[in-house]
Protein backbone atom coordinates (compact mmCIF):
# COMPACT_ATOMS: atom_id res chain seq x y z
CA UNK A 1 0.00 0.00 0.00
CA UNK A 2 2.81 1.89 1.12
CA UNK A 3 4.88 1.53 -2.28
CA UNK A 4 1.36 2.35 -4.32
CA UNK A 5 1.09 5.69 -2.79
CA UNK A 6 4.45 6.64 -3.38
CA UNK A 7 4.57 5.46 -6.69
CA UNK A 8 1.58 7.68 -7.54
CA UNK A 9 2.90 10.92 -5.81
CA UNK A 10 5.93 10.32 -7.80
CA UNK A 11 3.80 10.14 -11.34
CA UNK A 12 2.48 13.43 -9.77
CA UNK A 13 5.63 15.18 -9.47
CA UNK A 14 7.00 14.18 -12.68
CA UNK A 15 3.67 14.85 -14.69
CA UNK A 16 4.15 18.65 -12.76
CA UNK A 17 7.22 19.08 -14.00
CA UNK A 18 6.56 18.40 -17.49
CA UNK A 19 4.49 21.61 -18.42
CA UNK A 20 7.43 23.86 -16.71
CA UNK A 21 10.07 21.57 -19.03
CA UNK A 22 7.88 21.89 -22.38
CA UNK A 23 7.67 24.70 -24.38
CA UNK A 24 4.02 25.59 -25.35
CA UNK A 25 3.43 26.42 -28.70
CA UNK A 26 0.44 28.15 -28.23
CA UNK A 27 2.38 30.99 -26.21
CA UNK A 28 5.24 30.49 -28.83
CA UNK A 29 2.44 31.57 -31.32
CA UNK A 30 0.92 33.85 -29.39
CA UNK A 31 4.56 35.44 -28.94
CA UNK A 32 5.13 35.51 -32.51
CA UNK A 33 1.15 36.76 -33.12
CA UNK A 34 2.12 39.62 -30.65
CA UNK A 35 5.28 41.27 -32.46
CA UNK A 36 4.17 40.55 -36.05
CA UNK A 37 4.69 44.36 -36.64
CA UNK A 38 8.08 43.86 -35.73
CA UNK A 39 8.79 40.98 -37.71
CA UNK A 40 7.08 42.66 -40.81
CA UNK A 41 8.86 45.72 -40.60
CA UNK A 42 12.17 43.80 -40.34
CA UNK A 43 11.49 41.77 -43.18
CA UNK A 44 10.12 44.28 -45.76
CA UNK A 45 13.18 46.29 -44.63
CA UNK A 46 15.29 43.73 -45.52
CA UNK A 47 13.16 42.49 -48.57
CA UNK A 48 13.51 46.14 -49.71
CA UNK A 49 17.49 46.08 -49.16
CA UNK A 50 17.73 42.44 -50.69
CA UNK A 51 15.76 43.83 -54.22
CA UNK A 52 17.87 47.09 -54.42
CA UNK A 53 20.87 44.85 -54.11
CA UNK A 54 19.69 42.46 -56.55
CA UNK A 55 19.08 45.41 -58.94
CA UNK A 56 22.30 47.22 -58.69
CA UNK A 57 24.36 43.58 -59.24
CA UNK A 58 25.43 43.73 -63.33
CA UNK A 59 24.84 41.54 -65.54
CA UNK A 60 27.89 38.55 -66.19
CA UNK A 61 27.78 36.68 -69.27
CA UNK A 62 29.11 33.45 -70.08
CA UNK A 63 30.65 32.51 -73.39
CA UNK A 64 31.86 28.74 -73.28
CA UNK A 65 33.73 26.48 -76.30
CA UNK A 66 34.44 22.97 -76.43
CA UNK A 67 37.63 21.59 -77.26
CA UNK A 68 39.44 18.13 -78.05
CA UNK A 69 43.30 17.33 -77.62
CA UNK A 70 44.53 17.12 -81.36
CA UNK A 71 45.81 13.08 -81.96
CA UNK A 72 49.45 13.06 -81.66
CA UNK A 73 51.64 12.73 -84.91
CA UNK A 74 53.26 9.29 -85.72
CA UNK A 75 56.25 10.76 -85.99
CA UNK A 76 56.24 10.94 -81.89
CA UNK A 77 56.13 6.86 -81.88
CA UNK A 78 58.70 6.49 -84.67
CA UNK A 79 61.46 8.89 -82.60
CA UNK A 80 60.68 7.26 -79.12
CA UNK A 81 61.55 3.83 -80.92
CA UNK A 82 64.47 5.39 -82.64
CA UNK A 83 65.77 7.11 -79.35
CA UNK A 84 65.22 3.82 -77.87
CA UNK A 85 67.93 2.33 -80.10
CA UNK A 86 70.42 4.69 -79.50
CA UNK A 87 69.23 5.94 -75.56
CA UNK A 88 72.75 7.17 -75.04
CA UNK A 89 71.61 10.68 -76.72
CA UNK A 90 68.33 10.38 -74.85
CA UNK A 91 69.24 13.32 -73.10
CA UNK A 92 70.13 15.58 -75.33
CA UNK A 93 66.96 14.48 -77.20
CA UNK A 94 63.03 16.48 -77.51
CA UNK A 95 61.33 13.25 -76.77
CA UNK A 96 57.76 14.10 -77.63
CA UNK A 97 54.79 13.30 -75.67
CA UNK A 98 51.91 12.15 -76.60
CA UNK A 99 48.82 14.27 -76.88
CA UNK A 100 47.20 13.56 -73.61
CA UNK A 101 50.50 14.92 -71.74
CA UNK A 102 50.82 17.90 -74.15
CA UNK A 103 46.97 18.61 -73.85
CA UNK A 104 47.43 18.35 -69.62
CA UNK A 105 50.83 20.43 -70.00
CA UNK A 106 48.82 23.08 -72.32
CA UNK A 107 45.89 23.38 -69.77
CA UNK A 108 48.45 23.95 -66.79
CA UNK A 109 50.23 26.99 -68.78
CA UNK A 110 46.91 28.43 -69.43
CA UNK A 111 45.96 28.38 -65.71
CA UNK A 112 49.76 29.83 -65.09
CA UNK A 113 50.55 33.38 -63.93
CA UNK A 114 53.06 33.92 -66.82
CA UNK A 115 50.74 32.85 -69.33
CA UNK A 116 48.04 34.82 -67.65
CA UNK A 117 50.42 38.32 -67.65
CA UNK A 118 51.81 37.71 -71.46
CA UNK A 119 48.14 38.11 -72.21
CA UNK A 120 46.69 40.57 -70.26
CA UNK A 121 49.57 43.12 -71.62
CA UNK A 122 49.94 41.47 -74.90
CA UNK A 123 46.49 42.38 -75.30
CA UNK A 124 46.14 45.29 -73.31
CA UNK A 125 43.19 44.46 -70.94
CA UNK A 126 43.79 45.35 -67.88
CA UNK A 127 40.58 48.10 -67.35
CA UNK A 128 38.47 45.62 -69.06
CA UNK A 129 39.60 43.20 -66.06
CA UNK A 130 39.44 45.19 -63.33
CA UNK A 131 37.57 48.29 -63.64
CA UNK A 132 34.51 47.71 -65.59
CA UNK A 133 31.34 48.62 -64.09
CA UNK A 134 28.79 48.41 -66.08
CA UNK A 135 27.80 47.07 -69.99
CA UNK A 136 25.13 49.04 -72.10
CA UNK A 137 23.13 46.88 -73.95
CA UNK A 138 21.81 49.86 -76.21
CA UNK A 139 25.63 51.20 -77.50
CA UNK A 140 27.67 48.05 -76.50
CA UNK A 141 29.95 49.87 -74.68
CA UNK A 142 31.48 49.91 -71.20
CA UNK A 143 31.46 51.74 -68.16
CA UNK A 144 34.18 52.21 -66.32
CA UNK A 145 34.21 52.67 -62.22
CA UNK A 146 35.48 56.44 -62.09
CA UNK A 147 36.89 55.76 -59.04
CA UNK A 148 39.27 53.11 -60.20
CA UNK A 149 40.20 53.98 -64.03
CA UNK A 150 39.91 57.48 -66.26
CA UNK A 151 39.00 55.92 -69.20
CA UNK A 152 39.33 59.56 -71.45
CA UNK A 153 43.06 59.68 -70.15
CA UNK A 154 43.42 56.10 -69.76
CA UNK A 155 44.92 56.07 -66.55
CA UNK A 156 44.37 54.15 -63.42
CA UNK A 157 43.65 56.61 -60.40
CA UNK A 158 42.19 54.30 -57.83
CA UNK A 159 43.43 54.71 -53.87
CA UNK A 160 45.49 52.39 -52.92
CA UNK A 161 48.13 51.72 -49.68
CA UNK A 162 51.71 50.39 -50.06
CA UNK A 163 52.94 48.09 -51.40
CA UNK A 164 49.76 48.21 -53.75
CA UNK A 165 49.76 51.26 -56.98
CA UNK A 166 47.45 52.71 -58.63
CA UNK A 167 47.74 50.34 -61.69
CA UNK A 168 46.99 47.17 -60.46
CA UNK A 169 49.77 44.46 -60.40
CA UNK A 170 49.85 41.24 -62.67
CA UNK A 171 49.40 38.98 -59.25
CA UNK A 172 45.83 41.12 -58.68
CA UNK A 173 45.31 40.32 -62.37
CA UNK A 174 45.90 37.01 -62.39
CA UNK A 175 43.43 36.14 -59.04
CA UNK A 176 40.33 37.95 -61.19
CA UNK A 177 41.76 36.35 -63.92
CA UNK A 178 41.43 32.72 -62.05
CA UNK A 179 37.57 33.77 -60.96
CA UNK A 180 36.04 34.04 -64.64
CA UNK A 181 38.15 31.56 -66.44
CA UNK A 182 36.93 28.09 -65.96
CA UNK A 183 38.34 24.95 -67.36
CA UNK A 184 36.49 21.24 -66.88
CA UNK A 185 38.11 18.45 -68.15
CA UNK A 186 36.15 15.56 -68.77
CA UNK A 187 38.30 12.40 -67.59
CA UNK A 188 35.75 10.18 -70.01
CA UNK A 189 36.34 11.81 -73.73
CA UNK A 190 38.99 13.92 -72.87
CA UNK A 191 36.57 16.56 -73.88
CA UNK A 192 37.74 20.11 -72.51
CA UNK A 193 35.33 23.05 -71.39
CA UNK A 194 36.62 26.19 -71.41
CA UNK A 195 34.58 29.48 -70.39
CA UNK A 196 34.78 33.08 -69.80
CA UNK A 197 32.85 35.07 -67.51
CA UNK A 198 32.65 38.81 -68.25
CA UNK A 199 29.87 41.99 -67.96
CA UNK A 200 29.80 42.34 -71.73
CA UNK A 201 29.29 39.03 -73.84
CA UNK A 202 31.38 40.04 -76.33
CA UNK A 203 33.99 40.38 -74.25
CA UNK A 204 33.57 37.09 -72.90
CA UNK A 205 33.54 35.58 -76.64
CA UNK A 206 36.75 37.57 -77.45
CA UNK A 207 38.55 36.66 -74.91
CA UNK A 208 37.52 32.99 -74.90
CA UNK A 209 38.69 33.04 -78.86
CA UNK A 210 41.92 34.96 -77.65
CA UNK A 211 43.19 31.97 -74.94
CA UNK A 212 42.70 29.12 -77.44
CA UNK A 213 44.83 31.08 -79.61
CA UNK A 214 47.36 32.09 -78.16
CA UNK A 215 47.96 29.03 -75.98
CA UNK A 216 48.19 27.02 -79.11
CA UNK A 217 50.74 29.62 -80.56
CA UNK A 218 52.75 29.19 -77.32
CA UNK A 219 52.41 25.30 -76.88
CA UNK A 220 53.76 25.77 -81.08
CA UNK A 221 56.37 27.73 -80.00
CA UNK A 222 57.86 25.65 -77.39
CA UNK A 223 58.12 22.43 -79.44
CA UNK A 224 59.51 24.20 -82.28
CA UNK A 225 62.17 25.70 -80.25
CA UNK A 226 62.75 22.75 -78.23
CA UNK A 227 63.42 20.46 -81.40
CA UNK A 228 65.12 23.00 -83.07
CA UNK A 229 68.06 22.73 -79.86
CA UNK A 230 67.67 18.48 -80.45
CA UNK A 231 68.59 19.23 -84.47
CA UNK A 232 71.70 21.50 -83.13
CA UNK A 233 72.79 18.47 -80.39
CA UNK A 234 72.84 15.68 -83.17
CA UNK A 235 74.37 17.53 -85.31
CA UNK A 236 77.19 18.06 -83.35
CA UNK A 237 76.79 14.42 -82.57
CA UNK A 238 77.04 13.54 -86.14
CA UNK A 239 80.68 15.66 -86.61
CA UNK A 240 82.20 13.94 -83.74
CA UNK A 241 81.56 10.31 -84.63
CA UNK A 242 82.47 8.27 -88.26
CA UNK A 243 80.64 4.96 -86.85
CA UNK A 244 77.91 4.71 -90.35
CA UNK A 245 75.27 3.19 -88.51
CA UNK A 246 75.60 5.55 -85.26
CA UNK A 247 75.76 8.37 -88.24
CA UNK A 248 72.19 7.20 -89.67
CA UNK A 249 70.41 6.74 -86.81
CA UNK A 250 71.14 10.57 -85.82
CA UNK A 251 70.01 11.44 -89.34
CA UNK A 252 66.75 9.80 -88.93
CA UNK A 253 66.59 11.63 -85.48
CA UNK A 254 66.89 14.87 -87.53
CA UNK A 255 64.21 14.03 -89.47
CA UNK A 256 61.83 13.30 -87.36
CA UNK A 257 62.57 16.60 -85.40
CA UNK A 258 62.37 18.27 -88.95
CA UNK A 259 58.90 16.80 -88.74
CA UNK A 260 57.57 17.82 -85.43
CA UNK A 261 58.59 21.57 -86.71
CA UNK A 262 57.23 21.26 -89.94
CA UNK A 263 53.54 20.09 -87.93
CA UNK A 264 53.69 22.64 -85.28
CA UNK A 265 54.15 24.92 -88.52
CA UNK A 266 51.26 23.93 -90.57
CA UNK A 267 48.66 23.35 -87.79
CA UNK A 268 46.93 26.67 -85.54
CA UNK A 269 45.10 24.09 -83.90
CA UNK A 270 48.15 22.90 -81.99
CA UNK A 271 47.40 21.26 -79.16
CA UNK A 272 43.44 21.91 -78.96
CA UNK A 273 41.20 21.69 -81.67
CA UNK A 274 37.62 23.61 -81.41
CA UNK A 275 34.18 21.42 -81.92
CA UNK A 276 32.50 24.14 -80.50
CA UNK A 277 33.23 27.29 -80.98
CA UNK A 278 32.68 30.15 -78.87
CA UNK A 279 29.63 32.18 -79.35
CA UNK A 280 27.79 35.25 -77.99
CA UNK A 281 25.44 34.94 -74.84
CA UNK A 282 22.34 36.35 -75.41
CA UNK A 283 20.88 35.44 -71.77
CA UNK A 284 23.25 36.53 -68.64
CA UNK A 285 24.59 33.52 -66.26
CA UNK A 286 23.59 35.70 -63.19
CA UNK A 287 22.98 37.28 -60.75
CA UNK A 288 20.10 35.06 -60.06
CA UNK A 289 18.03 38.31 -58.95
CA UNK A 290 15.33 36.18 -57.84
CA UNK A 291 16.85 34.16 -55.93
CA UNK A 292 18.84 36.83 -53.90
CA UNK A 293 15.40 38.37 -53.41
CA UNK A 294 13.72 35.24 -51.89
CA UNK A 295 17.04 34.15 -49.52
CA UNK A 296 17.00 38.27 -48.52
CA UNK A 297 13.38 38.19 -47.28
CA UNK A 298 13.63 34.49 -45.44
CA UNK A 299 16.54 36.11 -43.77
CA UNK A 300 14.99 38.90 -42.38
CA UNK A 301 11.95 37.00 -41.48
CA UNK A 302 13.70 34.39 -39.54
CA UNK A 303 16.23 37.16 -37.50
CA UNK A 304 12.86 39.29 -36.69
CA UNK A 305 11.19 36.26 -35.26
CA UNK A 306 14.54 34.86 -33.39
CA UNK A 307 14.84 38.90 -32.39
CA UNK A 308 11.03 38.93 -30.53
CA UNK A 309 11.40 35.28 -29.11
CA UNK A 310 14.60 36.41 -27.64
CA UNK A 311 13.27 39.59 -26.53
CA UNK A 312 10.45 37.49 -24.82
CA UNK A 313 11.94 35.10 -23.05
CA UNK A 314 14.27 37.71 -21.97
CA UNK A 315 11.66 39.25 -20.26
CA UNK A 316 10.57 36.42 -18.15
């Protein structure tokens, strides 16, 4: 009888302490109901904020091309089996890879800072990197931020602190450069994606032309000079032996350098050939103004309620 009792006073005390332990949601609503002027002024405000932010964000187009690695020549098989014969000259020797280490080689330069300076000042684009504001639509033709660039005396006048100038440094060109250029290889086909992300679409098509250009011209001119210093090494190899079968294996080494210059000559397409080529965006890749819109008003709903809860429970 004894253990009954206490057993029950026990449930008693327990089921007491469970309304103090819960929360109620009818006061949580009630709560809420009570400073809904608060949380609607907090979230049109920051509705209001998120759609003039959305509005003043510019336009960025995307122009994107698809390229393949271009096969590699025979000639690369025929002088790694003729090296192979004679590998004491190996190292004086362009061996030349094959197309899938040229293409990986190629796509490493072209995320590189030194290819990335050659051709901002090779083609002179340095405002059109950094200080662009704004593209008009109606006269195709860009506005610069007047705090950052003069573009009527074509100087750079933007406030800066040491060690930073007024004209912006290669490194500061090459980080902006490495947020709108975008490479994806894909590891099934081999296929490469290569993009440009600028304010004025045909920017972003030029330049996206530009960098399959000239990294082909550079890849070019690397083999070329590279095989031209193998033709000087065996031919100094050739004067210092009289051995007629040593002598005709270096000739056939010439030759097949002859021919890697004589391809890199005749081909623009050196290293990456375009199926796709670059076009004109008609439709911008973002801002997503919507978007920013929706996530802007959610936020300032969710702080306004957290801000009267908080405020509430304060209270107590």
């Amino acid at each position: 009888m004894f253990n009954e009792i206490k057993k029950v006073q026990i449930g008693e005390t327990i089921s007491n302490q469970h309304p103090n332990d819960e929360i109620d949601l009818l006061e949580l609503f009630s709560v809420i109901w009570k400073g809904k002027w608060i949380i609607i002024i907090i979230t049109a405000f920051f509705a209001a904020g998120s759609v003039a932010y959305a509005i003043k964000q510019p336009n960025i187009y995307k122009s994107t091309t698809l390229l393949a690695p271009v096969d590699s020549d025979q000639s690369n098989s025929r002088l790694a089996a003729l090296t192979g014969q004679f590998s004491g000259l190996a190292s004086g020797i362009n061996l030349c890879s094959g197309s899938s280490d040229k293409t990986q080689v190629g796509i490493e330069v072209l995320k590189s800072l030194q290819f990335t300076s050659e051709f901002v000042q090779k083609h002179q684009i340095l405002p059109e990197l950094l200080a662009v504001e704004h593209w008009d639509l109606s006269t195709n033709r860009l506005k610069f931020n007047k705090k950052l660039y003069d573009a009527k005396t074509k100087k750079w006048v933007r406030k800066v602190t040491a060690p930073f100038e007024p004209e912006p440094s290669m490194l500061e060109a090459y980080e902006e450069f490495k947020r709108i250029v975008n490479i994806q290889t894909d590891k099934e086909n081999g296929m490469i994606l290569l993009s440009v992300e600028h304010k004025s679409p045909f920017i972003a098509k030029a330049w996206t032309e530009l960098l399959i250009q000239d990294i082909n011209t550079i890849m070019k001119e690397r083999d070329v000079a590279e095989a031209n210093k193998s033709i000087e090494f065996l031919r100094a190899q050739i004067q210092q032996t009289n051995i007629a079968d040593i002598r005709t294996i270096l000739f056939k080494l010439i030759e097949e350098q002859a021919k890697i210059i004589m391809f890199a000559k005749v081909r623009d397409e050196y290293i990456f050939k375009t199926i796709d080529p670059a076009f004109i965006p008609e439709v911008k890749t973002r801002p997503k103004r919507a978007l920013i819109c929706v996530l802007g008003t959610l936020l300032g709903a969710m702080l306004a309620t957290m801000l009267v809860l908080i405020r509430h429970f304060c209270k107590q």
